[in-house]
Protein backbone atom coordinates (compact mmCIF):
# COMPACT_ATOMS: atom_id res chain seq x y z
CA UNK A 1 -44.53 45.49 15.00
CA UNK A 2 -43.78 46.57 11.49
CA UNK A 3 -43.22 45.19 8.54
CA UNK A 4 -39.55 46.13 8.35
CA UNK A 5 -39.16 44.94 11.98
CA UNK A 6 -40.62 41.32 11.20
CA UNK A 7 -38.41 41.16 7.89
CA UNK A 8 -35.53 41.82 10.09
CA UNK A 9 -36.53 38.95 12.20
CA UNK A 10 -36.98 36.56 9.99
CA UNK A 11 -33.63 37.59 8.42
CA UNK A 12 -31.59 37.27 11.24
CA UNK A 13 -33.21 33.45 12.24
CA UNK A 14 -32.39 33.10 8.45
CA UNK A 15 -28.19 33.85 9.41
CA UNK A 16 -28.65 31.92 12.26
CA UNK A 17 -30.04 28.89 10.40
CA UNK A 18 -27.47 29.17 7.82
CA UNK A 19 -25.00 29.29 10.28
CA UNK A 20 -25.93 26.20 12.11
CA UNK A 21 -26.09 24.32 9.06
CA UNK A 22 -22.86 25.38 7.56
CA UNK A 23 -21.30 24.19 11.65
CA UNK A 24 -23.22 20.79 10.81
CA UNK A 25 -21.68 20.53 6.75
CA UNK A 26 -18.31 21.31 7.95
CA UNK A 27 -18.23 18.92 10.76
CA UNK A 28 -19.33 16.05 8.26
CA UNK A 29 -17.06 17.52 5.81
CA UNK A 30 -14.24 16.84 8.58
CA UNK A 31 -15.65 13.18 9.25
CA UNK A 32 -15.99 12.34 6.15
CA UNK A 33 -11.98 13.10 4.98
CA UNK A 34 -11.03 10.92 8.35
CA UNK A 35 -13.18 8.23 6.74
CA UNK A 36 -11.84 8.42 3.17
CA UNK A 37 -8.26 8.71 4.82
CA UNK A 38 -8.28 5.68 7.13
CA UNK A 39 -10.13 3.66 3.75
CA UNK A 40 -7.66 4.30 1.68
CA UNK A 41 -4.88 2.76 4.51
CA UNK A 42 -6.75 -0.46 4.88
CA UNK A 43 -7.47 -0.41 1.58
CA UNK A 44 -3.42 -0.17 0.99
CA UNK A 45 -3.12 -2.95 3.63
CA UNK A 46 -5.11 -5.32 2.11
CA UNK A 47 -3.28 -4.99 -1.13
CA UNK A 48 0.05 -5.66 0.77
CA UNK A 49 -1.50 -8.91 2.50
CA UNK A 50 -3.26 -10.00 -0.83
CA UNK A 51 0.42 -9.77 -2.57
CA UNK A 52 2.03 -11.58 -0.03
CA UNK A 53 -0.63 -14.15 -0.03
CA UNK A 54 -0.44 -14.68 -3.58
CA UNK A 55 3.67 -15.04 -3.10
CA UNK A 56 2.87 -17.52 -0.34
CA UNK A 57 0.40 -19.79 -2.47
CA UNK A 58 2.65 -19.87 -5.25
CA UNK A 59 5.55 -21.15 -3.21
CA UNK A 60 3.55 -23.78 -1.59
CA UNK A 61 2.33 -24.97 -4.85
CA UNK A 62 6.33 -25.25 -6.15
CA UNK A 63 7.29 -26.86 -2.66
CA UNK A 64 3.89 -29.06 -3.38
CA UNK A 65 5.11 -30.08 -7.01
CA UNK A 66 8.96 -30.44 -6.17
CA UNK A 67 7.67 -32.64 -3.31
CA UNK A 68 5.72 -34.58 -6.06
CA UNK A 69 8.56 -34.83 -8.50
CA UNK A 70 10.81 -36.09 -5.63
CA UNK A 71 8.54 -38.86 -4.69
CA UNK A 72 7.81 -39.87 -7.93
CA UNK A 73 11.70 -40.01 -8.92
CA UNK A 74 12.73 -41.02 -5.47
CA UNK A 75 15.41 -38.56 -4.78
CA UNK A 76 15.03 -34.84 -4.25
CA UNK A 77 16.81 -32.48 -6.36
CA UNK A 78 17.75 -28.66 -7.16
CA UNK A 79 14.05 -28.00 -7.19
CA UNK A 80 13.34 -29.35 -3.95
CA UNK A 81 16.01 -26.63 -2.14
CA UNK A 82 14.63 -24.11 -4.17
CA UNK A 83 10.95 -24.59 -3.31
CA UNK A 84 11.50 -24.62 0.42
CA UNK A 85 13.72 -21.49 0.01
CA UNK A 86 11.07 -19.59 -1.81
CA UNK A 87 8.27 -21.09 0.95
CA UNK A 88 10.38 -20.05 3.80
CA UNK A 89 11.20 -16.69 2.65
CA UNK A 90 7.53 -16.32 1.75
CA UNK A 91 6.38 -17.41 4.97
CA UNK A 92 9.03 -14.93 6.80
CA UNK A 93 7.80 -11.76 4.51
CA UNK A 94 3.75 -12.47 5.62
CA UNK A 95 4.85 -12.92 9.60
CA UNK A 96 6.77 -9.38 9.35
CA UNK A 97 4.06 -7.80 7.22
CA UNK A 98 1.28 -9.07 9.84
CA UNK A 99 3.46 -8.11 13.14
CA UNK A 100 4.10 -4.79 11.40
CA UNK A 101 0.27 -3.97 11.32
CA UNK A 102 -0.06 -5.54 14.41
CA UNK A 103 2.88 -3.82 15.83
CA UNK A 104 1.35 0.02 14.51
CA UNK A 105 -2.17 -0.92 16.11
CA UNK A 106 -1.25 -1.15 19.36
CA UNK A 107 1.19 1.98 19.60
């Protein structure tokens, strides 16, 4: 075998190695855009829940107060409607928000 034989050789496991790798960086390549892609959705998810959370808390800590005020005056007032209002409609915005995710992860 010559010399020009064997460099032939080893160039053409060369290809074949680059080949194989280039299979194996395009395949992580792939994986890793699925990964970023379904981060960045729970990532907007969690942003969604954390707002309506936030909502939520707030209008418990009105209802909380005007429930405080009321007791303490002994009637309820304006602020006493408005509170539960605001807690319902909370509460009613985090139920759809949760039966929408819920609703998209079992299609």
């Amino acid at each position: 075998m010559s010399s020009a034989d064997i460099g032939d050789a080893a160039l053409a496991i060369l290809a074949m190695v680059m080949s194989v790798v280039g299979v194996v960086f395009k395949k992580d390549s792939n994986e890793r855009k699925e990964y970023e892609k379904t981060e960045s959705e729970r990532a907007e998810l969690r942003a969604k829940e954390n707002a309506l959370a936030i909502k939520m808390m707030a209008a418990s800590i009105s209802l909380g107060a005007a429930t405080a005020l009321a007791l303490k005056e002994g009637y309820t007032n304006g602020d006493m409607e408005e509170a539960l209002e605001g807690a319902k409609k909370a509460k009613e915005e985090y139920f759809q928000f949760i039966n929408s995710v819920a609703a998209e992860r079992f299609k």
